[in-house]
Protein backbone atom coordinates (compact mmCIF):
# COMPACT_ATOMS: atom_id res chain seq x y z
CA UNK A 1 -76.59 -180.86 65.56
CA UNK A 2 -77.55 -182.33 68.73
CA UNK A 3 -74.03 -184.36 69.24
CA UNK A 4 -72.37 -180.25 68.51
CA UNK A 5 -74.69 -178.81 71.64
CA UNK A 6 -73.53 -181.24 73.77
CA UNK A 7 -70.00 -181.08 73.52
CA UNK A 8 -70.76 -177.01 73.60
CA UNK A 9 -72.51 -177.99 76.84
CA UNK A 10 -69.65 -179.73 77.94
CA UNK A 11 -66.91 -177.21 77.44
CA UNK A 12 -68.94 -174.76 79.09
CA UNK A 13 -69.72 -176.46 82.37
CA UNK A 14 -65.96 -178.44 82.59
CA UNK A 15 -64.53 -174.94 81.55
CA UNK A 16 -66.64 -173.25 84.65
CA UNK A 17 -66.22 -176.03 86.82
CA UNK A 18 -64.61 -175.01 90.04
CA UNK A 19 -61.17 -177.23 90.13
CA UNK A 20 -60.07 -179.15 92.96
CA UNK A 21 -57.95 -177.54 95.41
CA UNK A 22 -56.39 -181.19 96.58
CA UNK A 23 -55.94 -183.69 92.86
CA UNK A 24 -55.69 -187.18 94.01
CA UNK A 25 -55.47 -189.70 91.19
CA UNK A 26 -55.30 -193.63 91.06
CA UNK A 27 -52.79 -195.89 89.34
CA UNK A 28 -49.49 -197.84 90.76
CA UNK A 29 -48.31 -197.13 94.26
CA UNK A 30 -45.01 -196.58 93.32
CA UNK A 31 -46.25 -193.95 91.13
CA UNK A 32 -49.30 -192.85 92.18
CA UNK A 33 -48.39 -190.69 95.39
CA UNK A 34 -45.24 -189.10 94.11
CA UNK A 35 -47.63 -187.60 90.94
CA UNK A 36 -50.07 -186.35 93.27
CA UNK A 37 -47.84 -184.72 95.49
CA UNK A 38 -45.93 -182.69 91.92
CA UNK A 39 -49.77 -181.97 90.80
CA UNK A 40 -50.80 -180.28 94.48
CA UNK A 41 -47.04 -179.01 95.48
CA UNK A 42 -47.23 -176.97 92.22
CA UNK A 43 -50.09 -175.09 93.62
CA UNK A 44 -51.38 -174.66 90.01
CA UNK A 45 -55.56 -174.83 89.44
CA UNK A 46 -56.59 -176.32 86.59
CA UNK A 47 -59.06 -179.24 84.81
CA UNK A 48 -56.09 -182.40 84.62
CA UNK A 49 -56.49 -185.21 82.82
CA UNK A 50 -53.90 -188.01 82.94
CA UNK A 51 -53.31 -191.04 82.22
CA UNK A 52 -49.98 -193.33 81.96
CA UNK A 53 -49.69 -197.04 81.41
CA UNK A 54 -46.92 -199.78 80.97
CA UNK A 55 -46.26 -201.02 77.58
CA UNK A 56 -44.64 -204.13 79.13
CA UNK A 57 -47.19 -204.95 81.25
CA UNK A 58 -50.58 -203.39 80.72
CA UNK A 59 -50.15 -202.40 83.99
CA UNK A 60 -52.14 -199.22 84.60
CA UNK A 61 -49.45 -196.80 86.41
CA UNK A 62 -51.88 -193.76 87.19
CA UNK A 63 -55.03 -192.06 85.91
CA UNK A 64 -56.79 -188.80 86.67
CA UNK A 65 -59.93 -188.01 84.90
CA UNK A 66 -59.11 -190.12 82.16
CA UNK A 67 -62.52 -190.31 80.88
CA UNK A 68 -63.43 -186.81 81.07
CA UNK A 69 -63.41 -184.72 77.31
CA UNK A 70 -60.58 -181.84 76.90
CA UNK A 71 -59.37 -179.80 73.68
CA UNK A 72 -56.43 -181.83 72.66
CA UNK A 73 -54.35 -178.73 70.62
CA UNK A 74 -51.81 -179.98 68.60
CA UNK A 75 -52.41 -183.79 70.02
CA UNK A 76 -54.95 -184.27 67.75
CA UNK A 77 -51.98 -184.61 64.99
CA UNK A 78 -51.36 -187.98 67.04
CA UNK A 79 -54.78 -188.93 64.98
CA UNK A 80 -53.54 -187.86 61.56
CA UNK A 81 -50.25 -188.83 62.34
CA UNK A 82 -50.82 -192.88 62.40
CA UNK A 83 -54.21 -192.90 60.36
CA UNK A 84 -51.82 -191.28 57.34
CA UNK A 85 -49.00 -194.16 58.42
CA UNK A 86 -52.03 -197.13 58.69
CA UNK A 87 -53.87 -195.45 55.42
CA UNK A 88 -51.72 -193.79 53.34
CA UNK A 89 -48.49 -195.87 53.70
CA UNK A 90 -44.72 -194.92 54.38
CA UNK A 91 -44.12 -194.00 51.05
CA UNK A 92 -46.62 -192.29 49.40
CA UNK A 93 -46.11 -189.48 47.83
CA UNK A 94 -47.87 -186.48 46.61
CA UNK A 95 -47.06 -185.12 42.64
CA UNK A 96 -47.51 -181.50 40.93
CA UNK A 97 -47.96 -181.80 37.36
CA UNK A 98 -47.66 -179.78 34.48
CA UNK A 99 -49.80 -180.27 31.28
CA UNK A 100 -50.15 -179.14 27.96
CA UNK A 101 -52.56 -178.65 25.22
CA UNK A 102 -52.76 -176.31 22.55
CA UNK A 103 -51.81 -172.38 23.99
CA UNK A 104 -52.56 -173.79 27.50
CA UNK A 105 -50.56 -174.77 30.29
CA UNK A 106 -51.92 -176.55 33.67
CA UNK A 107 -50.50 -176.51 36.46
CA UNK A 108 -52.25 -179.28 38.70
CA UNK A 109 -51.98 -179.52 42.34
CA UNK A 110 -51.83 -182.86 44.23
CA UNK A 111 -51.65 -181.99 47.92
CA UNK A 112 -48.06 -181.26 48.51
CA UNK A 113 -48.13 -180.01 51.75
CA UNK A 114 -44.20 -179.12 51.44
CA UNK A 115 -43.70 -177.63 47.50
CA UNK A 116 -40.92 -175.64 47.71
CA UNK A 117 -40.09 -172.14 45.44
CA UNK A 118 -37.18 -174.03 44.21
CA UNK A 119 -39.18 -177.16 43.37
CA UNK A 120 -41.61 -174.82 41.47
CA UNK A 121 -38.87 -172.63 39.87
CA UNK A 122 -37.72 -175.77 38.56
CA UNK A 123 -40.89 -177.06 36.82
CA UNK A 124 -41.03 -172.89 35.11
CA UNK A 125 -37.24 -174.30 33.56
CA UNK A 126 -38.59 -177.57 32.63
CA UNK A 127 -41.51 -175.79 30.43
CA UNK A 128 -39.60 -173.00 29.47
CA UNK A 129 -36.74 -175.57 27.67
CA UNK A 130 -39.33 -177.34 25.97
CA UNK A 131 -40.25 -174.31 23.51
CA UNK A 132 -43.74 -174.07 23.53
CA UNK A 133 -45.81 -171.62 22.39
CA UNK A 134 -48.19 -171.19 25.15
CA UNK A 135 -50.27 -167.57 26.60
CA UNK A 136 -52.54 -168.97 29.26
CA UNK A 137 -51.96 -170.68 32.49
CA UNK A 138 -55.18 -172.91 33.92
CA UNK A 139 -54.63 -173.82 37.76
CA UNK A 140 -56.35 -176.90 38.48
CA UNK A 141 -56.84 -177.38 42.57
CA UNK A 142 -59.95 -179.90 42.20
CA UNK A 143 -58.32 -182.50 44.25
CA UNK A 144 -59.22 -181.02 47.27
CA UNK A 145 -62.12 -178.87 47.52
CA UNK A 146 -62.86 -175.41 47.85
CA UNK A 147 -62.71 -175.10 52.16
CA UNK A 148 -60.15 -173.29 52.92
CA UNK A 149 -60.57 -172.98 56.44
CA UNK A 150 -61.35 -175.17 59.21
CA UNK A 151 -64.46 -175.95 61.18
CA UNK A 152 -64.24 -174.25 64.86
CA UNK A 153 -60.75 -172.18 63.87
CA UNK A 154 -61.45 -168.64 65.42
CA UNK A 155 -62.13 -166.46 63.28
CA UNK A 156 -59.55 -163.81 64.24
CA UNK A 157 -56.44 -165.74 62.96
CA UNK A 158 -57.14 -164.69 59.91
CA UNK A 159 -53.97 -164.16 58.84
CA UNK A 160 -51.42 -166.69 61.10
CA UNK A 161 -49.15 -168.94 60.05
CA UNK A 162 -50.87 -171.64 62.16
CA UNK A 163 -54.05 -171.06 60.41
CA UNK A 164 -52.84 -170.99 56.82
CA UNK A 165 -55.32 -171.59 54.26
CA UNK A 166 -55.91 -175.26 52.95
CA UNK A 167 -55.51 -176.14 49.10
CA UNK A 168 -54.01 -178.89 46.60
CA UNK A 169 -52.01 -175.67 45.24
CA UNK A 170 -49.58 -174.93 48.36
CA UNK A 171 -46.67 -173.85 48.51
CA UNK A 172 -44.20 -171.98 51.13
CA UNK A 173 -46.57 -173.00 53.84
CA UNK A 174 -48.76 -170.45 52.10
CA UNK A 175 -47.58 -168.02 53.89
CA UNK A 176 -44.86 -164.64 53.26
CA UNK A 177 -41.48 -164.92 55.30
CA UNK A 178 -40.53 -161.51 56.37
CA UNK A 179 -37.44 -160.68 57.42
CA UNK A 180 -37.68 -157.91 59.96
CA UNK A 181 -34.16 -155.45 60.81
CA UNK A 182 -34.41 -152.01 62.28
CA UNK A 183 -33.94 -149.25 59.72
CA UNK A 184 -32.16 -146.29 60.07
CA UNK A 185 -32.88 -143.87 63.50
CA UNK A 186 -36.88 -142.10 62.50
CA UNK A 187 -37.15 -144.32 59.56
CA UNK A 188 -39.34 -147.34 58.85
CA UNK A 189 -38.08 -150.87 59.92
CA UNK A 190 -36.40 -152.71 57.08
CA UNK A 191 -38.26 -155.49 55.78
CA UNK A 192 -37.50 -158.35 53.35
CA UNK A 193 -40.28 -160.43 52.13
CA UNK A 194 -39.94 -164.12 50.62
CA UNK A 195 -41.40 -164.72 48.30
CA UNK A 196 -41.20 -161.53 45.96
CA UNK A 197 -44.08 -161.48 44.04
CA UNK A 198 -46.80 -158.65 42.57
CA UNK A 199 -50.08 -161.12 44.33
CA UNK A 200 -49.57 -159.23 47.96
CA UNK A 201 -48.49 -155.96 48.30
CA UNK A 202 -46.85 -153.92 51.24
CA UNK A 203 -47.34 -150.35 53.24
CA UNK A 204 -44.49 -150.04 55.88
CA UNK A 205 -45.72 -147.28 58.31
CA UNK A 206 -43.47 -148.69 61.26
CA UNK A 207 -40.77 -146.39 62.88
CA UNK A 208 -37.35 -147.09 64.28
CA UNK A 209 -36.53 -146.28 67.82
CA UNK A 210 -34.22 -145.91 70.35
CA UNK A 211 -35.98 -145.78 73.41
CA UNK A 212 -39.44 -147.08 74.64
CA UNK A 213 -40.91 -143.84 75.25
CA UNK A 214 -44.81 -143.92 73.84
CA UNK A 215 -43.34 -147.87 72.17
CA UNK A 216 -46.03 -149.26 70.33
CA UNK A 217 -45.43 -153.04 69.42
CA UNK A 218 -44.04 -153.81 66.36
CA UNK A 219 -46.78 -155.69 64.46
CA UNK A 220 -47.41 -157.02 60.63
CA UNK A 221 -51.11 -157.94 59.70
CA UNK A 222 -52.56 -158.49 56.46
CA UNK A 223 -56.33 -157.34 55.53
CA UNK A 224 -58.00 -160.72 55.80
CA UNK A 225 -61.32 -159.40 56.96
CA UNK A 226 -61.30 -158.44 53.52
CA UNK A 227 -59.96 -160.95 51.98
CA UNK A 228 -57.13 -159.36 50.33
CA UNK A 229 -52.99 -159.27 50.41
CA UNK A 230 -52.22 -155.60 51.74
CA UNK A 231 -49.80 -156.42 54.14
CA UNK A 232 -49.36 -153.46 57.06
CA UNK A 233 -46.35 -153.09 59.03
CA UNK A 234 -46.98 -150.99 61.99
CA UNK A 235 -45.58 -149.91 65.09
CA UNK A 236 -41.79 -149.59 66.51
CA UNK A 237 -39.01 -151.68 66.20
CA UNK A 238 -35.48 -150.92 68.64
CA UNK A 239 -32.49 -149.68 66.62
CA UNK A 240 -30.89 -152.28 68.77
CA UNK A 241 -33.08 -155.38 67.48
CA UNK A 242 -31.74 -158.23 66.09
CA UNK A 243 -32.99 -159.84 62.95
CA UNK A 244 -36.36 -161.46 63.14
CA UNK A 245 -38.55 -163.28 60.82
CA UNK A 246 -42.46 -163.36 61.17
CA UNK A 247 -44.76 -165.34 59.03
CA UNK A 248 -48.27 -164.47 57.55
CA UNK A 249 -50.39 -166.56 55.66
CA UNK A 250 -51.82 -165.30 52.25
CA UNK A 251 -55.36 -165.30 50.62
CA UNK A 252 -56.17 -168.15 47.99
CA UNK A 253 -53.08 -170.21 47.88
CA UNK A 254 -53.98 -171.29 44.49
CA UNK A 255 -53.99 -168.41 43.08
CA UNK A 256 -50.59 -167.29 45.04
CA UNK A 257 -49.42 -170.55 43.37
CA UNK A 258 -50.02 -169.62 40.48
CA UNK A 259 -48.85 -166.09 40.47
CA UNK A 260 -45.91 -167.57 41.56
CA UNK A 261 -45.65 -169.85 38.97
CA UNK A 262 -46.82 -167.34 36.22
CA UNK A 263 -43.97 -164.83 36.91
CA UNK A 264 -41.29 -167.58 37.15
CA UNK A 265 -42.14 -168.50 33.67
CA UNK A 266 -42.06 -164.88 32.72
CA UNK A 267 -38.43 -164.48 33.94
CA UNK A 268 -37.17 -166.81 32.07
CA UNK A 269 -38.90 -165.86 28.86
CA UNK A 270 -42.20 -167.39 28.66
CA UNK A 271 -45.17 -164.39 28.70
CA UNK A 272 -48.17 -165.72 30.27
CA UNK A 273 -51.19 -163.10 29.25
CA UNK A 274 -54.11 -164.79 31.23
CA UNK A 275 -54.28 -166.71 34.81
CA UNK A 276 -57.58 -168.10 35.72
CA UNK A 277 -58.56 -171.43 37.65
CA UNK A 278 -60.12 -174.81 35.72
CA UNK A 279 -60.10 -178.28 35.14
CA UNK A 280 -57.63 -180.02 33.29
CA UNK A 281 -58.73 -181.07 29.73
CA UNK A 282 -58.93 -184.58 28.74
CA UNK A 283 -56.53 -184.17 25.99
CA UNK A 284 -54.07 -182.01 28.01
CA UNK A 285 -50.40 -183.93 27.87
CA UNK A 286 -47.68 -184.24 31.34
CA UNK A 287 -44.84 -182.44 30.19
CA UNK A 288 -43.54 -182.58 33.59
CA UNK A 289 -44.09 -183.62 36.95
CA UNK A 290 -42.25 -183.29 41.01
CA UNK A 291 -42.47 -185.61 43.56
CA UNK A 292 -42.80 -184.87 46.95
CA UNK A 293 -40.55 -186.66 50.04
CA UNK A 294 -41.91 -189.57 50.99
CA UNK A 295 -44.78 -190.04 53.94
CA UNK A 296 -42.10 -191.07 56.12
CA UNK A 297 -39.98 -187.58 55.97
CA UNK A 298 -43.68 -185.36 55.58
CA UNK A 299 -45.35 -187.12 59.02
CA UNK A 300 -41.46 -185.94 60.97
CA UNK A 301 -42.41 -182.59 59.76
CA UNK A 302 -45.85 -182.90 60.85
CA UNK A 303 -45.38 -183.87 64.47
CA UNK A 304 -41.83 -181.73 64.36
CA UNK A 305 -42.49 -178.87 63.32
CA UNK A 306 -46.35 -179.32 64.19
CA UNK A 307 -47.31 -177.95 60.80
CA UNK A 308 -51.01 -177.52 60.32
CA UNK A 309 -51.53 -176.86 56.80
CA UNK A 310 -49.54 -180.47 56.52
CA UNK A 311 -52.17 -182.28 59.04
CA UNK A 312 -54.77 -180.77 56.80
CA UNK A 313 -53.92 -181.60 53.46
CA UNK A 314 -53.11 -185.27 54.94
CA UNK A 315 -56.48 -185.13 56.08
CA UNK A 316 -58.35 -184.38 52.79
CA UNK A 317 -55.54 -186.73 50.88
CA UNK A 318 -56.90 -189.20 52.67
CA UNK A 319 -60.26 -188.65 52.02
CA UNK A 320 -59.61 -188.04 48.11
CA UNK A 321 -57.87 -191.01 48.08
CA UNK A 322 -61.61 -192.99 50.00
CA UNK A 323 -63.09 -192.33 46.77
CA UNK A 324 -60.59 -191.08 44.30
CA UNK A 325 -62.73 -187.45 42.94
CA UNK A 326 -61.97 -184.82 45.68
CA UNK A 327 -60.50 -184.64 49.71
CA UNK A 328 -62.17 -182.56 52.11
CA UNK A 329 -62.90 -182.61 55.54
CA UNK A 330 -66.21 -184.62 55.65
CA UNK A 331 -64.70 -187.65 53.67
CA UNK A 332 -61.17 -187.53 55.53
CA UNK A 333 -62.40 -187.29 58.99
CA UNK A 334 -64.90 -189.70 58.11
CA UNK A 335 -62.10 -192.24 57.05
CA UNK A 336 -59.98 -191.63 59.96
CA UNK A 337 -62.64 -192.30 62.52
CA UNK A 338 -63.54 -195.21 60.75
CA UNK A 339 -59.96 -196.49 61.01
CA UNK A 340 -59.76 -195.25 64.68
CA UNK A 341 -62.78 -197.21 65.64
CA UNK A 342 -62.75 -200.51 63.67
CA UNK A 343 -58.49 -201.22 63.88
CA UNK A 344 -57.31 -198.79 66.71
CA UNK A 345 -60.58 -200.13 68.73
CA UNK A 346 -61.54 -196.47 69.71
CA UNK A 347 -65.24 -195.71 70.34
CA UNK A 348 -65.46 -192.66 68.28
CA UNK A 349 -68.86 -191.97 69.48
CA UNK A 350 -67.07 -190.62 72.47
CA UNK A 351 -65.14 -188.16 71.04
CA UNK A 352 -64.99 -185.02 68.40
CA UNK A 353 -62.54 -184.80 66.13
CA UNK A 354 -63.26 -181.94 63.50
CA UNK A 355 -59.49 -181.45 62.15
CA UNK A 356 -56.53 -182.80 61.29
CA UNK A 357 -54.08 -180.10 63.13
CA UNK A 358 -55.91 -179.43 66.44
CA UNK A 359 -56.52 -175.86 65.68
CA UNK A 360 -60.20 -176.46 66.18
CA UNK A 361 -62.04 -175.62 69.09
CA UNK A 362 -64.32 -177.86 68.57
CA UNK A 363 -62.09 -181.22 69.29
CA UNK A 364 -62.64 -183.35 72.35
CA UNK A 365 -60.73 -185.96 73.49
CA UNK A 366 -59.53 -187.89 76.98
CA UNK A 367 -56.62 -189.47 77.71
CA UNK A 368 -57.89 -192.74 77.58
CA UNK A 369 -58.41 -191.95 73.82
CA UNK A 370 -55.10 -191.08 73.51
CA UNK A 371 -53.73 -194.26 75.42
CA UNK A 372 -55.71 -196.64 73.31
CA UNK A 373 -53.81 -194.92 70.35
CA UNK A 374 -50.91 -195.27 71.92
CA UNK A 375 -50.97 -198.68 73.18
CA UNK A 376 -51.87 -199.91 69.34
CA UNK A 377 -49.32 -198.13 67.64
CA UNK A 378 -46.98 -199.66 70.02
CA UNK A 379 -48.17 -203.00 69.83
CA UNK A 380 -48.37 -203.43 66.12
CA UNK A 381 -44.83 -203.97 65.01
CA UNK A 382 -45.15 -202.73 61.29
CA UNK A 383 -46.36 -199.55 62.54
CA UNK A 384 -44.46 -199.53 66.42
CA UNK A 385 -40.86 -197.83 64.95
CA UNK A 386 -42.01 -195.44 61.61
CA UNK A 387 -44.56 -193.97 64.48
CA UNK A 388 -42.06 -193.40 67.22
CA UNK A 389 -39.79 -191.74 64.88
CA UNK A 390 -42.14 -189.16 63.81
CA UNK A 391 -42.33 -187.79 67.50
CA UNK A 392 -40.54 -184.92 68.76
CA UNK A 393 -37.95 -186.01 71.43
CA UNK A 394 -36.65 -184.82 74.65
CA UNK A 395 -32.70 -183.92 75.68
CA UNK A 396 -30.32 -181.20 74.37
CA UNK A 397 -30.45 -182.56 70.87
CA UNK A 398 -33.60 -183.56 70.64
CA UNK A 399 -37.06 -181.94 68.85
CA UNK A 400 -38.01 -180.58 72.37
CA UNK A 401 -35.16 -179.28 73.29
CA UNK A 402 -36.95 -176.45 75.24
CA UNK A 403 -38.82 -178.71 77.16
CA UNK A 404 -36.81 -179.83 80.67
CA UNK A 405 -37.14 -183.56 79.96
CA UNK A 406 -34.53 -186.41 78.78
CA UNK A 407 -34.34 -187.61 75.65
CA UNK A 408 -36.41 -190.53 76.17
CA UNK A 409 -39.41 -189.22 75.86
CA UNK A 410 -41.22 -189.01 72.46
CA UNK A 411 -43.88 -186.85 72.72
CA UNK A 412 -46.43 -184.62 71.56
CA UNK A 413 -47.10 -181.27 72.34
CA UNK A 414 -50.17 -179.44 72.28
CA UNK A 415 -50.98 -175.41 72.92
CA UNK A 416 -53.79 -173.12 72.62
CA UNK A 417 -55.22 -170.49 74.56
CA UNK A 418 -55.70 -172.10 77.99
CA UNK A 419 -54.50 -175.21 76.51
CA UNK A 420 -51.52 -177.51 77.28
CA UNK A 421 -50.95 -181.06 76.45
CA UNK A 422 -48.26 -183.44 75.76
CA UNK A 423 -48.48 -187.03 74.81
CA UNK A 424 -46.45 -190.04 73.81
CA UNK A 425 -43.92 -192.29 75.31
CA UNK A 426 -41.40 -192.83 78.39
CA UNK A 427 -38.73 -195.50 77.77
CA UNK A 428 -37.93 -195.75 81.71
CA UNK A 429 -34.63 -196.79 83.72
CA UNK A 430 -36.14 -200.13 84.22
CA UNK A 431 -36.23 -200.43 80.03
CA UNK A 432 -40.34 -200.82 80.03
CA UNK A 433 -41.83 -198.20 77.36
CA UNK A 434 -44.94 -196.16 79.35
CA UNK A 435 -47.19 -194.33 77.23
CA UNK A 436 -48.68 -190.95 78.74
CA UNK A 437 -51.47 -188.50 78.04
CA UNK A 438 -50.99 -185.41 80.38
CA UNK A 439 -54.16 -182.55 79.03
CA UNK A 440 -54.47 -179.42 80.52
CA UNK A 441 -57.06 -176.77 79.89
CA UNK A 442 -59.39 -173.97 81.89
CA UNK A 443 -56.26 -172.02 83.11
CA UNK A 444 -55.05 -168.37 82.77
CA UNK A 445 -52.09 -166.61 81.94
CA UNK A 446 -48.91 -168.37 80.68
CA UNK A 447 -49.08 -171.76 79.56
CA UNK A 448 -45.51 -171.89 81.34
CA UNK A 449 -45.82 -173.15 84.94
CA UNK A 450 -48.08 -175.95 83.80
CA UNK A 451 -45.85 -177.22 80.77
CA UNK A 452 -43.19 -177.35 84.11
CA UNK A 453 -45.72 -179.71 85.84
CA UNK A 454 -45.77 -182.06 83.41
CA UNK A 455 -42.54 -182.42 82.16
CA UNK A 456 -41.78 -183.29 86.11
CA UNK A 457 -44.85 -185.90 85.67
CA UNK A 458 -42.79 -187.29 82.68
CA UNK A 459 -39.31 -187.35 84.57
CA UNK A 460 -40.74 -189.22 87.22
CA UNK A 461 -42.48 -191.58 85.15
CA UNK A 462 -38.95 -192.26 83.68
CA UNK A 463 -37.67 -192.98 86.73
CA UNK A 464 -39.80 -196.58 87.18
């Protein structure tokens, strides 16, 4: 409780804090004036931190309030990231089983933080070949527990894709694709959901346009602040609009699982007449079983695609798997910090880490946090290479493609409201390897300008 008010203390008086009008960091002197001149020519005000040191040799190229605490965003997936690699393993991989006993089916959910509608389709085939005589289908998420939601997530993202409920029954991302066209001229937009299923249901009062005269924007929210799966469409959408596709997470994935699962069986024969949640039974029998990618291919998607519900589920996997009954927060976090501070070296007493995906607001970190990281994943050559590769990369065919930077740079990025951060590696002219922690927060408006000051931070840094 008392740690909690003073990093709320902190936030509050860094976020207030008057910045600088003139930044002037330390580091190399090669370096060191040509970053301070991008920082002040950009006339941007913000809290900085920075931080950027040579892999070859140890040399410390430039720093700017590395000490000082900021909310990472999406960098704290740099965390999960190589405690899943150090503690988990390259190929681990998560299962979804399906057992039997008597008129019962189970399906029982391991964590799969990418189960696919075909992958479950599949399994319904599987059952349905076998012949059994079965009415009731028992949906067993105890691996995990029953927190769906993070600590410090606000609570008006109810229904994002970014803040898509957490359980060891997931599938689709646990969210609804839908597929947004105009409709005809004065009639409702056109709107194709994936998955079809009867566990959400839809009221389309939007209106096709051709003209922004009284426009009001085109939105789709689902009733979270009561918990249930009414989708709304609402507002206008340009005859002239291309094809769009907007994502929004559903209440209790297990039970959307489930449903899922339930009417796949159904259409290919197999009547299910009761759903309900449980544990399995100790006499229940695999009849069949799918296997997730390997660690390897899940951790590119995490950093990649920055997938939260992935960074989660890695986070309570590798708490279930600290005592072997059931992941959650408390016992995942726990393990990671352990791993941070006794093998990575970092004093965890220093920072707040309350997630796996960085949606909290409640993380803290500096860049010399990040840097330690960093500089041990580099310098341990079993975990150096799988760890790079996970990274987004610069350049026209790279990960961060959007970003103006070359492609090499493996990096991180982070965003929330007022929040920018990007961190990870240069691999310079000169052929040294730099790793970099640029964190942003306090500002207003668009994170835009300042994600253009640091990719020029990064290009110069290449330039050594």
């Amino acid at each position: 409780m008392i740690k909690d008010k003073i990093y709320i203390i902190l936030l509050i008086c860094f976020g207030c804090t008057q910045t600088p009008t003139i930044y002037q960091g330390s580091g190399s002197s090669s370096i060191q004036k040509q970053i301070n001149t991008l920082i002040n020519q950009s006339g941007l005000s913000t809290n900085i931190g920075l931080k950027a040191v040579s892999m070859g040799t140890g040399e410390l190229l430039y720093e700017m309030n590395s000490s000082s605490l900021f909310n990472p965003a999406s960098n704290n997936k740099l965390f999960t990231n190589l405690s899943a690699l150090a503690l988990l393993d390259t190929n681990y991989t998560f299962y979804t089983n399906i057992y039997h006993d008597g008129n019962k089916l189970f399906l029982v959910g391991g964590g799969d933080p990418d189960l696919s509608l075909e992958s479950l389709d599949s399994l319904a085939l599987i059952v349905v070949q076998k012949g059994l005589k079965v009415d009731r289908l028992v949906l067993d998420d105890s691996r995990m527990d029953s927190t769906t939601y993070g600590e410090g997530w606000m609570w008006d993202e109810g229904d994002q894709w970014y803040s898509a409920h957490i359980s060891a029954l997931s599938i689709n991302d646990n969210c609804i694709d839908f597929i947004v066209n105009p409709g005809e001229l004065g009639h409702p937009a056109s709107i194709r959901a994936n998955p079809i299923s009867t566990y959400y249901s839809l009221i389309n009062n939007s209106l096709t346009v051709n003209d922004t005269t009284r426009f009001n924007r085109f939105n789709i929210e689902r009733d979270w602040q009561n918990g249930n799966n009414i989708f709304t469409i609402s507002g206008n959408i340009m005859d002239t609009t291309s094809t769009d596709t907007l994502f929004r997470n559903i209440e209790d994935p297990t039970r959307f699982t489930g449903g899922l699962f339930k009417e796949m069986l159904e259409s290919k024969g197999l009547i299910i007449q009761s759903l309900e949640k449980g544990l399995l039974s100790g006499t229940a029998q695999l009849i069949a079983s799918h296997e997730s990618h390997s660690m390897a291919n899940l951790l590119k998607n995490l950093m990649v695609e920055s997938d939260n519900l992935t960074a989660e589920l890695l986070t309570k996997t590798i708490g279930y798997e600290s005592d072997g009954y059931q992941g959650n927060w408390i016992n995942g976090l726990s393990q990671m910090r352990k791993f941070l501070n006794d093998s990575v070296g970092i004093d965890t007493t220093t920072f707040s880490i309350r997630d796996g995906s960085g949606v909290s607001r409640y993380n803290y970190v500096s860049p010399n946090h990040f840097i330690q990281l960093l500089e041990w994943a580099y310098n341990n050559p079993s975990i150096r290479n799988n760890f790079i590769q996970t990274l987004p990369r610069g350049g026209p065919n790279g990960t961060l493609q959007d970003r103006n930077i070359s492609n090499q740079i493996y990096a991180k990025t982070g965003s929330l409201f007022s929040v920018t951060t990007l961190s990870g590696y240069v691999f310079t002219q000169s052929r040294d390897v730099v790793a970099f922690s640029i964190l942003m927060n306090g500002f207003q408006g668009s994170s835009e300008p300042y994600r253009v000051l640091q990719d020029k931070i990064v290009s110069a840094l290449e330039m050594l």
